[in-house]
Structure formats: structure tokens, C-alpha cells
Protein backbone atom coordinates (compact mmCIF):
# COMPACT_ATOMS: atom_id res chain seq x y z
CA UNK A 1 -7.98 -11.82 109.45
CA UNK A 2 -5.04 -13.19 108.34
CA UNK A 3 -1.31 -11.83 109.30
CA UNK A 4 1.67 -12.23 106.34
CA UNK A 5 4.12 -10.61 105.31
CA UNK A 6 3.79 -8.28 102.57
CA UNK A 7 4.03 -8.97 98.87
CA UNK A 8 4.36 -6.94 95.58
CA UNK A 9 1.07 -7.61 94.42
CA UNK A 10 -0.47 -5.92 97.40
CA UNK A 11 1.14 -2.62 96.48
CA UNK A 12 -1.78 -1.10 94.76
CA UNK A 13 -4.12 -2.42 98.02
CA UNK A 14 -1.90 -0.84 100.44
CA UNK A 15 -1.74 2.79 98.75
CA UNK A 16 -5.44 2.57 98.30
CA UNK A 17 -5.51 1.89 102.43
CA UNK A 18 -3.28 4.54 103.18
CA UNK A 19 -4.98 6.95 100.87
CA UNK A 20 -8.50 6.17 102.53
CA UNK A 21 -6.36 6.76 105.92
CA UNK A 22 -5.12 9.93 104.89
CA UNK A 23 -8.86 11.28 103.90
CA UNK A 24 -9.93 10.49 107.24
CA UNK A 25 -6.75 12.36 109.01
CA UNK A 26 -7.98 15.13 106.89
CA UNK A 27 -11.74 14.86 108.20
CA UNK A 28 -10.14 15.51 111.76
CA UNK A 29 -9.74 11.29 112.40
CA UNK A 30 -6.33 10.08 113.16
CA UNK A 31 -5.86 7.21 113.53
CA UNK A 32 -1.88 7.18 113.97
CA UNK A 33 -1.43 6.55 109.90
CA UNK A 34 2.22 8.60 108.86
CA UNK A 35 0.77 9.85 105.38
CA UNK A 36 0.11 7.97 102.42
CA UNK A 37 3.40 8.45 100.51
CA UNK A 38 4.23 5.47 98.70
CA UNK A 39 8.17 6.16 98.48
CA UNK A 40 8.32 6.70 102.15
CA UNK A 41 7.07 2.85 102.55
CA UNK A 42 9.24 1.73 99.96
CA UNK A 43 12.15 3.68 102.08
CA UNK A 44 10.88 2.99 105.36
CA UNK A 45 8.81 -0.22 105.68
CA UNK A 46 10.87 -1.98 102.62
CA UNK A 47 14.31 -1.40 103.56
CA UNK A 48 17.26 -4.08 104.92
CA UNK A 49 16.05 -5.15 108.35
CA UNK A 50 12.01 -3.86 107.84
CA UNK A 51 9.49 -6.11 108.19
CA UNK A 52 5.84 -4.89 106.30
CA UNK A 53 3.04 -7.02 107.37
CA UNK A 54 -0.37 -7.34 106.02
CA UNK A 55 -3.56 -8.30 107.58
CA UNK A 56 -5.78 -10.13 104.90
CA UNK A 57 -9.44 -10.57 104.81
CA UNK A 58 -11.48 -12.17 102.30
CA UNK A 59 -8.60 -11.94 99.46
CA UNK A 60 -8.23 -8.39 100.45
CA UNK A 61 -5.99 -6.10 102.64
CA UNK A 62 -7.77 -5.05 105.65
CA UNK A 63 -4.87 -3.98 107.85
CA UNK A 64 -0.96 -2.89 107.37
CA UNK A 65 2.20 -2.37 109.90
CA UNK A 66 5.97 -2.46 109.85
CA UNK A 67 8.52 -3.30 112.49
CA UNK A 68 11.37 -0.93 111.78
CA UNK A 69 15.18 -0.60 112.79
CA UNK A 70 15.66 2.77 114.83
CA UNK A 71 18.77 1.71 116.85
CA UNK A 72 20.20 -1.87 117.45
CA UNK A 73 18.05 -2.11 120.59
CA UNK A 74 15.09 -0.29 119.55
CA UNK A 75 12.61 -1.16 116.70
CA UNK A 76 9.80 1.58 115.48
CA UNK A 77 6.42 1.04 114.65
CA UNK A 78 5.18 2.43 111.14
CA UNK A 79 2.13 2.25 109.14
CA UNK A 80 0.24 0.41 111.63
CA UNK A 81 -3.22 1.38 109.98
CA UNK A 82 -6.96 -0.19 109.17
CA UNK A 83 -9.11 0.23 106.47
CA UNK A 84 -11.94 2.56 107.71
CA UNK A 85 -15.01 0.33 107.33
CA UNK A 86 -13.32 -2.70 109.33
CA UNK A 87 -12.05 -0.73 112.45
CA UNK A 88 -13.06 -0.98 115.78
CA UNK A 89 -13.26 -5.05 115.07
CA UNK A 90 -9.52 -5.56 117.14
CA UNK A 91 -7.49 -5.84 114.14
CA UNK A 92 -5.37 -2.97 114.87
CA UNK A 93 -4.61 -4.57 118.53
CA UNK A 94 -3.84 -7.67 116.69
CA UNK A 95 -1.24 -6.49 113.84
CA UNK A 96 0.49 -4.29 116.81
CA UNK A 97 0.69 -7.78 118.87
CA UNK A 98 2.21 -9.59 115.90
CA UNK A 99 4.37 -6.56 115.07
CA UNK A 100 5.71 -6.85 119.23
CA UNK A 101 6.46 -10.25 118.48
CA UNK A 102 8.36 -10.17 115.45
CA UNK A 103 10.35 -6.88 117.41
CA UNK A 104 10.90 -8.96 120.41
CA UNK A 105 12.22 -12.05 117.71
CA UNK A 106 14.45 -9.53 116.26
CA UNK A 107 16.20 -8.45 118.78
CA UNK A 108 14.75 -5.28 119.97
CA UNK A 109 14.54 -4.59 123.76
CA UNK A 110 11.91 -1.62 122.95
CA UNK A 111 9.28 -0.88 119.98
CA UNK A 112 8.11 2.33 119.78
CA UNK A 113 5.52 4.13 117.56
CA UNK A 114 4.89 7.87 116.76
CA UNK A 115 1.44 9.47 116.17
CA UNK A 116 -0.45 12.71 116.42
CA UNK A 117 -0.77 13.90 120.18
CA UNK A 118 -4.30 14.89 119.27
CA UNK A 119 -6.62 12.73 121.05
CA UNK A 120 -6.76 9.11 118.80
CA UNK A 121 -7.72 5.76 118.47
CA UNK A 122 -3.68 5.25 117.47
CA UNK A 123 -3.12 6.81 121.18
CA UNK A 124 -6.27 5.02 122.95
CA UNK A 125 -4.51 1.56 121.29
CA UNK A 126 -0.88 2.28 122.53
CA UNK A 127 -2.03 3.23 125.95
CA UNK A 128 -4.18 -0.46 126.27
CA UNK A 129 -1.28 -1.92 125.42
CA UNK A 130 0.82 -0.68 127.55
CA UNK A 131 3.15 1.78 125.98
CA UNK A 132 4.09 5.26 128.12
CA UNK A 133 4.72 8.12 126.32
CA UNK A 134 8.66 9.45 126.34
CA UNK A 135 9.05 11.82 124.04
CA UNK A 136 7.46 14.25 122.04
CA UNK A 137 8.20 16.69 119.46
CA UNK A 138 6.80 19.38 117.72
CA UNK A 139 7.64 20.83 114.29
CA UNK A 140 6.58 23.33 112.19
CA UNK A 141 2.89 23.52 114.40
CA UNK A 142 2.64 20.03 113.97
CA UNK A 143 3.10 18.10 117.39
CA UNK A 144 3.88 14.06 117.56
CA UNK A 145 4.13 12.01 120.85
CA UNK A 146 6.33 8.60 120.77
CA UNK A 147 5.42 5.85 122.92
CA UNK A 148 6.96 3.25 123.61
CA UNK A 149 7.64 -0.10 125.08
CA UNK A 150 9.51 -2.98 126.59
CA UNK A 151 9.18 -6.06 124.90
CA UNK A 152 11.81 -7.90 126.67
CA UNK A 153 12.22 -8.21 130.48
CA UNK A 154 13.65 -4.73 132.03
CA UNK A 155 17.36 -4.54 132.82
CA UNK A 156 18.05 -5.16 136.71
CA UNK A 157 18.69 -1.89 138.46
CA UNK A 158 22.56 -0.86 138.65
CA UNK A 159 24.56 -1.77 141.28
CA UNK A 160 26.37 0.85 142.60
CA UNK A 161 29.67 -0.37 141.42
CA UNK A 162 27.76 -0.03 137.78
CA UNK A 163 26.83 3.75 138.63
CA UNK A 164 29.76 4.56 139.83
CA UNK A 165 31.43 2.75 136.41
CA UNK A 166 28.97 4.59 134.23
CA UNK A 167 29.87 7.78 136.35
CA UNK A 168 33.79 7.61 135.32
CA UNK A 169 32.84 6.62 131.99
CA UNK A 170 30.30 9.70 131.30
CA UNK A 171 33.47 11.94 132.40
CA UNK A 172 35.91 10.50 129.79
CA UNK A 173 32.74 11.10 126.81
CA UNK A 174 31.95 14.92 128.11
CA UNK A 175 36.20 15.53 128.04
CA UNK A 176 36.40 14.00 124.46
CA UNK A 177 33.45 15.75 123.70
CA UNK A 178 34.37 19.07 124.65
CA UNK A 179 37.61 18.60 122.46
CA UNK A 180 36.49 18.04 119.36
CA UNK A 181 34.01 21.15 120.00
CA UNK A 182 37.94 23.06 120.48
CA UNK A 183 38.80 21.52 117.08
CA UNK A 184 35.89 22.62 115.00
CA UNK A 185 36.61 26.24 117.01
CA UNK A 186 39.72 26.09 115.59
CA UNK A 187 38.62 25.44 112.04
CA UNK A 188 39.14 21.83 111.94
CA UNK A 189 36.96 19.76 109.32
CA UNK A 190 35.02 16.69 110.34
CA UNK A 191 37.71 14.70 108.98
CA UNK A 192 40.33 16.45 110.78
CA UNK A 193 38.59 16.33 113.94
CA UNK A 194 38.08 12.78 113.56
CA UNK A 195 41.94 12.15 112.54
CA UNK A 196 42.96 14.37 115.71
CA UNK A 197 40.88 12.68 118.04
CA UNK A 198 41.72 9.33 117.52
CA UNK A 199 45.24 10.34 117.72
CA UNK A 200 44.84 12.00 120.94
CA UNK A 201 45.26 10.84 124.44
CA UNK A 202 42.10 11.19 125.90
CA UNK A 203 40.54 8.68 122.83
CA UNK A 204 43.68 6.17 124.54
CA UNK A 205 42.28 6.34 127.66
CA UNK A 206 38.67 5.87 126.36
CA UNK A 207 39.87 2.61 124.54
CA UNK A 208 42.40 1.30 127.39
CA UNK A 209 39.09 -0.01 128.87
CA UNK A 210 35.81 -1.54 128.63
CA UNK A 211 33.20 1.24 128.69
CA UNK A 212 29.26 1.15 129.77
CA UNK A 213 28.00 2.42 126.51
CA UNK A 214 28.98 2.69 123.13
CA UNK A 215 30.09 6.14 121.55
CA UNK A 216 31.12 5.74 117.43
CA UNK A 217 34.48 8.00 117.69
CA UNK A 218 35.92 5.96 114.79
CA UNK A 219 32.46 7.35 112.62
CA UNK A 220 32.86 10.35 110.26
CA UNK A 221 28.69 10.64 110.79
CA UNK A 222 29.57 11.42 114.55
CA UNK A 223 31.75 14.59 113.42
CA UNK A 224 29.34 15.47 110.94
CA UNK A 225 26.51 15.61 113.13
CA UNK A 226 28.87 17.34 116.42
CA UNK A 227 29.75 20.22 113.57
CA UNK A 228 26.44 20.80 112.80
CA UNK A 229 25.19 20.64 116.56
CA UNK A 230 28.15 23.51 117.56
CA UNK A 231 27.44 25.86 114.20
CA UNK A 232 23.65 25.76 115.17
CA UNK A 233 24.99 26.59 119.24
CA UNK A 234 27.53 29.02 117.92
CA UNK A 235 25.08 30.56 115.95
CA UNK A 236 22.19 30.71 118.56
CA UNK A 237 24.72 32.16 121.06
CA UNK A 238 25.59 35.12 118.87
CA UNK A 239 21.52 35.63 118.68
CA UNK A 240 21.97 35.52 122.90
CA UNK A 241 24.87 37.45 123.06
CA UNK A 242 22.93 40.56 121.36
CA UNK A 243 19.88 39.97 123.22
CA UNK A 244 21.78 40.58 126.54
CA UNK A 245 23.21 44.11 124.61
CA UNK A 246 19.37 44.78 123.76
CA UNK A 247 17.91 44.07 127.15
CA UNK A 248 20.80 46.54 128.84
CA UNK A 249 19.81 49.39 126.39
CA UNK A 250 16.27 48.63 124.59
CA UNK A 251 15.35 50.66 121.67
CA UNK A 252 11.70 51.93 120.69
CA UNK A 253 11.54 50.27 118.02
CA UNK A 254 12.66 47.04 116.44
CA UNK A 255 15.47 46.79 113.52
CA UNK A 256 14.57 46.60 110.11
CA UNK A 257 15.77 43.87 107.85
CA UNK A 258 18.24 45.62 105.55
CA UNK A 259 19.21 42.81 103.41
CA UNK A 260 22.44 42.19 105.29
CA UNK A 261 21.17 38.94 106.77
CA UNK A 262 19.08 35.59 105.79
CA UNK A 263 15.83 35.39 108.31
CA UNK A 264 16.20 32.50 110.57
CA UNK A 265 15.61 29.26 108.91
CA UNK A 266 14.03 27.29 111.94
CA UNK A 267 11.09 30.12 112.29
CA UNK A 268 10.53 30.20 108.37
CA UNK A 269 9.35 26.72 109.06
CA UNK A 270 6.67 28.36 111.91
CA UNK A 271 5.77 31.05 108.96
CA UNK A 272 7.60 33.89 110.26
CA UNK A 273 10.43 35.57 108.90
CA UNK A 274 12.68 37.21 111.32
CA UNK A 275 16.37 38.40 110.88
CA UNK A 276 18.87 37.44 113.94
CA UNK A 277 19.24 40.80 115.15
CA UNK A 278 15.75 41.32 114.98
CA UNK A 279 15.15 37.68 117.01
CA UNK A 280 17.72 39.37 119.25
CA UNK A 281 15.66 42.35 120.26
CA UNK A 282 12.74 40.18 120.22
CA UNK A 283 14.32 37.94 122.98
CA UNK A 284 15.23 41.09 124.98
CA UNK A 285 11.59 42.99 124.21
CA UNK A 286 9.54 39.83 125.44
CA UNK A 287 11.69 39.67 128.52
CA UNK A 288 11.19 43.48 129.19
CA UNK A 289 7.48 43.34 129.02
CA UNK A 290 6.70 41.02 131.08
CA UNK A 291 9.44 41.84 133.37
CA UNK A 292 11.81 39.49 133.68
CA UNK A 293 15.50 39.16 135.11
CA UNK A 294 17.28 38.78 131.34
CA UNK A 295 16.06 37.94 127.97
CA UNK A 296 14.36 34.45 127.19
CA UNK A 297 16.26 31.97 125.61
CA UNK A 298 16.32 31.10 122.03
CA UNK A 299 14.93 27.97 122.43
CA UNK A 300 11.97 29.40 125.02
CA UNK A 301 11.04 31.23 122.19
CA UNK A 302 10.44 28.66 119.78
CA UNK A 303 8.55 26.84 122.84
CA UNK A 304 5.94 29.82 123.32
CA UNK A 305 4.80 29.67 120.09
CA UNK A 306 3.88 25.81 120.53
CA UNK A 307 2.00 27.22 124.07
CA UNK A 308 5.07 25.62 126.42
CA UNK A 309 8.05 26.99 128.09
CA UNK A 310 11.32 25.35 129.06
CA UNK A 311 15.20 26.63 130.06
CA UNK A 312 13.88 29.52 131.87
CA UNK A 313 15.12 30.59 134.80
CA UNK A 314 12.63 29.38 137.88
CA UNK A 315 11.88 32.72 139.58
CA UNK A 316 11.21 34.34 136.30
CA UNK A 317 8.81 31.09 135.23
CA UNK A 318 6.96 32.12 138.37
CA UNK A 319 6.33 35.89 136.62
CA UNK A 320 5.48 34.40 133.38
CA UNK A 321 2.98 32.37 135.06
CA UNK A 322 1.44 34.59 136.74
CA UNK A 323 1.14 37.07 133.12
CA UNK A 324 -0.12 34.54 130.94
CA UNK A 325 -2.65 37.36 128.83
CA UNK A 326 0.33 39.46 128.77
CA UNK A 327 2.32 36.88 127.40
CA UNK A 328 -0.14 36.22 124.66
CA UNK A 329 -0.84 39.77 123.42
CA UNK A 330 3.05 39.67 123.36
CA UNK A 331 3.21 36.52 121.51
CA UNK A 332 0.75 37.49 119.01
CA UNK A 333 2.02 41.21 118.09
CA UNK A 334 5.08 39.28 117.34
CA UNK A 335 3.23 36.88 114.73
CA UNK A 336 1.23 39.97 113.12
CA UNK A 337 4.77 41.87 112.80
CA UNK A 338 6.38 38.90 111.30
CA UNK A 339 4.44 35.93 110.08
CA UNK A 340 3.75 35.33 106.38
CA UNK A 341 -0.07 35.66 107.15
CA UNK A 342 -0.12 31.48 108.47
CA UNK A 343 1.37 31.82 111.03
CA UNK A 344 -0.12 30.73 114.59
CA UNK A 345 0.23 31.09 118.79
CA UNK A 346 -0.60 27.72 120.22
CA UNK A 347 -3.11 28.98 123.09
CA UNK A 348 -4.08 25.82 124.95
CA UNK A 349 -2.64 25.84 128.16
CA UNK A 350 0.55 23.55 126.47
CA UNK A 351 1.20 19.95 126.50
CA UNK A 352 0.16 18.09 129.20
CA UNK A 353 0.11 13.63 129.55
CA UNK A 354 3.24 12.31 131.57
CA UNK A 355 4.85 8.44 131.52
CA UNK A 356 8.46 8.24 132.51
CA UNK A 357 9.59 11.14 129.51
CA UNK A 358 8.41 14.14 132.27
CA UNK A 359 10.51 16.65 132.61
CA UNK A 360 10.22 19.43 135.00
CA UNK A 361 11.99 21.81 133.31
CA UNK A 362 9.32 22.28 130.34
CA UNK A 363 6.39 24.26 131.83
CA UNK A 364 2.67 25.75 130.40
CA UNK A 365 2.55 29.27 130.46
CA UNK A 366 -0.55 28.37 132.00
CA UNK A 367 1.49 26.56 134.56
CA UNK A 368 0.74 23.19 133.88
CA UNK A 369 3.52 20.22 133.85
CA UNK A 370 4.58 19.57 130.21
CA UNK A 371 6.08 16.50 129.15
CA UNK A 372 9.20 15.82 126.75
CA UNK A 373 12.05 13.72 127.84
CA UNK A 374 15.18 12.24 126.96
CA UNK A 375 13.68 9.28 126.46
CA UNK A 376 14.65 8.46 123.15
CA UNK A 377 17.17 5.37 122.69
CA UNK A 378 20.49 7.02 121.24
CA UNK A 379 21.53 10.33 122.08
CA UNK A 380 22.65 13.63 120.01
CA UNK A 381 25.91 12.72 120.61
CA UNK A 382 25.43 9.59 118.69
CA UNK A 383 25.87 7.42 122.55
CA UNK A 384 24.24 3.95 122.58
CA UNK A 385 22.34 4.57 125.79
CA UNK A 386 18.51 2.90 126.60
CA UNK A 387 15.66 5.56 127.36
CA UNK A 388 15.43 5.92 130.68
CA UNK A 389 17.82 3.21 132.01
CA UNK A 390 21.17 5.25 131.75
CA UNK A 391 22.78 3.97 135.33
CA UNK A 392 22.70 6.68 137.45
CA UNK A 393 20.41 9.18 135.47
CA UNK A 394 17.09 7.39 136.09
């Protein structure tokens, strides 16, 4: 097999590649393949500082994969598929070795890939080649893990003068941080934000010095994104704030939706349309049941119905652990009362695996370790930080 770099002419080759992949995804084989949409390539794969590679065989494409820009430092793995009658012959290992190569030529410290955490040959081939898992994600029922790897040699380890640096420097971010969430409390627009903060004192102290990492204060996209991350907190904390009221005084019943409010987009994606209030004295009923100290987070919520549990308070873990039927029968009167009839409770004893993305706060109802992480490259915030190699937070 031979490995180029795409050209037009192998557009109608590739589709028909992707299409076979996507037939076999369907049949219950995944083989890692991101869908078969043609624009997304052309979006993806095609874009300023993509690379699309073909592996040819006999005049025809036998194998596709893309080196992608997620961050400066980080490149992404897409579209690294096979055609069905020529896997299991190494070509996948060999397009993901060229694909390293070209990452590593690039510029990229780590590649990483995304795929199905179902049991694949997309996950057996990541694993052989020494990726670890560091994230993963679910949405909407479906669940993805990312892996990923060091192409380059690893950083050295801090010094402690470094730590210590990155320690003073993390400070200064959470304070400017914390200020522009006080401006968008007070109304201000992104813009506005943005014009205050670089007019402010704390964003002269942030710039009267080298810093360990790179934050983009002087980018409208940060402010955009920081709005959107405190309306979604202030929101979820009003949600909170009425499950405490609920838990304190409990009602028989649940309220009805009276047309007063829009159900709550993030579970319309999960096929179940709840109100706030009533996710309020849902949070407040589930905690009551099964006897816990105050109502479950929000976000635990979400997490039970993908069969995992995280931001819970550790002595009340222990209970839900110990009341894992309960939990269910809980967990799936809620679906009945509010799905749209697709609606589903994850039951298999939650996500289990590991690599460096563990975290300890995400738990199985069953009881079992789940893994997560803050592994990703680039943070929330819109920081420039490494997965995993943050001085100091390792």
C-alpha cells in the first residue's frame, strides 16, 4: 500500500470507504470511523493546516486518515479508517504511523484520536501503539473515549522554582477570572468585559511579567465562551437553589409543567423533557429516597443516567453504593415519567479503563473507579496548558 496525500479525484473513493465504514458501525463493528459525512471531511480533514492522507492499493483507495489542528501543541486524529475487505492486513497501524510522523513534523507535541468506547479494533490499535486514554465524554447516550499520545520527548519534570512560578501565576488567572464573572453579574457584554478588563489593574499585573501559560485576555472568543460558561452556572444554581427548598419541605407529588417554563435543553438531548422546577424536585426526591445528606447535584444527575456518578459528597457516595437497585428503580420511574418514549438508564456498572485521565471523583453506582480527566490540551477557560503536565497539578 501506498501512503499520499489526498487528491480531488479520490473524492468519490473516499465517500464510498466511509460509507462501507459506516454500514459496518451500524452492524455493531466500529472500527473508530467518525461517520461518513462528506462536508465534515471537507471541514475537518480539508481545512488550513489538515493533512488527508490516502493509502493506495492497486489504483484504488484502500485506507484514509487526517492529521488535524486541535491546539498549537496538539494535533487530532480523524478518519483513520480501512476498507472492510483489506483489514486486519496492518494498514491501519501503518497510516496511524505515517499520520504520527507528519504530527510530530508539524509541530505537535501530542496526537490524539477519538472513537467509540465500545470495545474496537480503533481502541485495540491505539492501545498497541501506545496511546492512554485521557478523556472521555458522553453525549446524548452516545459515549467517546480520546486517547492520546506523545510524539515528541516528554517535558522534564518542574523544578520547584517552576511550581512555585506556575503557582503565583494560576493565582493572578483565578483573580482575573473571577472579575470578569463580577462584570457579566453586573450586566456587562462580552465586549465590555473585555474593554474593562484590559483596562484594569489586575490584567497590568498579569502583563508586567512573563507568565507559565498562555491565557487569550485580548480575545473576544474568551468572553464569549466565559458568558456562556456563567449563564449555564447561573442557571444550574437557580435549579440547586430550589432543590435545597424541596429537600427541606418535599411535596407528594411532583410539579406540573404549566407552560411558564422551556424544559431543560441538555436533557431534551437524553429524550426527556423536564421543566427546572420539576429537575429541582427531582434533585431533592432522588436524594430523599435513597437517603442522602442534601439533594444530588445537577451534574450527578446527568451522570446517573450514563450509569456513573461524580461531585457527590463522599459519605453519601458510600449510601448510594451500597443502594444501587434502589437507585435504578429511581432512575427509571424518572425516565417513564418524563422521557419521550427513547429514552434510556445506562445499567452497566459505568465506565471503567484508566491511563493518566483517572479521576477519583467520578464513581459507578456499582462502585467501580470511572475514568474522565482533565486531560484535554486547552482548558474551558481558553488556558494554553498540556494534559497532564500543568506544573504542580500532575
Amino acid at each position: 500500500m501506498e501512503l499520499r496525500l489526498y487528491v480531488d479525484s479520490d473524492r468519490e473513493q473516499v465517500i464510498r470507504l466511509h460509507e462501507a465504514l459506516a454500514r459496518q458501525a451500524d452492524a455493531g463493528v466500529d472500527l473508530g470511523s467518525d461517520g461518513d459525512s462528506w462536508p465534515d471531511i471537507e471541514l475537518t480533514c480539508l481545512a488550513e493546516g489538515a493533512e488527508f492522507w490516502v493509502g493506495e492499493e492497486n489504483g484504488a483507495v484502500a485506507a484514509t486518515g487526517a492529521i488535524c489542528i486541535k491546539n498549537p501543541v496538539v494535533g487530532e486524529i480523524k478518519r483513520l479508517g480501512v476498507q472492510p475487505e483489506l483489514q486486519r492486513r496492518g494498514y491501519g497501524r501503518r497510516m496511524l504511523g505515517k499520520l504520527e510522523e507528519r504530527g510530530r513534523e508539524l509541530g505537535y507535541r501530542i496526537v490524539c484520536a477519538e472513537t467509540s468506547d465500545r470495545p474496537s479494533a480503533a481502541q485495540e490499535l491505539f492501545a498497541s501503539s501506545g496511546y492512554e486514554v485521557f478523556d472521555r465524554q458522553s453525549n446524548g447516550g452516545a459515549s467517546t473515549v480520546m486517547y492520546g499520545k506523545w510524539v515528541t520527548d516528554l517535558p522534564p519534570e518542574p523544578t520547584p522554582e517552576e511550581t512555585a512560578k506556575f503557582e503565583v501565576d494560576w493565582a493572578v488567572h483565578n483573580r482575573l477570572q473571577d472579575y470578569t464573572k463580577q462584570l457579566f453579574q453586573e450586566g456587562c457584554t462580552p465586549e465590555q468585559a473585555m474593554e474593562r478588563v484590559l483596562e484594569s489593574d489586575l490584567f497590568a499585573e498579569w502583563r508586567a511579567e512573563q507568565r507559565s501559560f498562555l491565557v487569550g485576555y485580548d480575545e473576544i472568543e474568551l468572553y464569549r465562551d466565559l458568558e456562556a460558561s456563567f449563564r449555564i452556572g447561573a442557571h444550574i444554581g437557580r435549579i440547586e437553589g430550589k432543590a435545597v427548598a424541596y429537600f427541606d419541605c418535599l411535596p407528594d407529588t411532583a410539579p406540573a409543567a404549566d407552560g411558564s417554563e422551556e424544559a431543560e435543553p441538555v436533557f431534551i438531548l437524553l429524550h426527556v423533557r423536564i421543566t427546572p422546577t420539576q429537575l429541582a424536585y427531582e434533585l431533592a426526591s432522588f436524594a430523599r429516597k435513597l437517603g442522602l445528606s442534601k439533594p444530588v447535584p445537577y451534574n450527578a444527575l446527568l451522570g446517573l443516567m450514563n450509569g456513573t456518578y461524580f461531585d457527590i459528597d463522599p459519605a453519601d457516595l458510600e449510601r448510594m453504593n451500597g443502594q444501587r437497585e434502589r437507585a435504578g428503580e429511581w432512575m427509571q420511574a424518572f425516565v417513564d415519567a418524563y422521557g419521550d418514549g427513547s429514552a434510556a438508564v445506562r445499567d452497566d456498572g459505568g465506565r471503567t479503563g484508566g491511563g493518566e485521565g483517572e479521576r477519583n471523583d467520578e464513581r459507578a453506582v456499582g462502585g467501580s473507579a470511572g475514568s474522565g480527566g482533565d486531560g484535554g490540551a486547552g482548558g474551558p477557560d481558553g488556558s494554553d496548558s498540556e494534559p497532564g503536565r500543568q506544573p504542580g497539578r500532575d
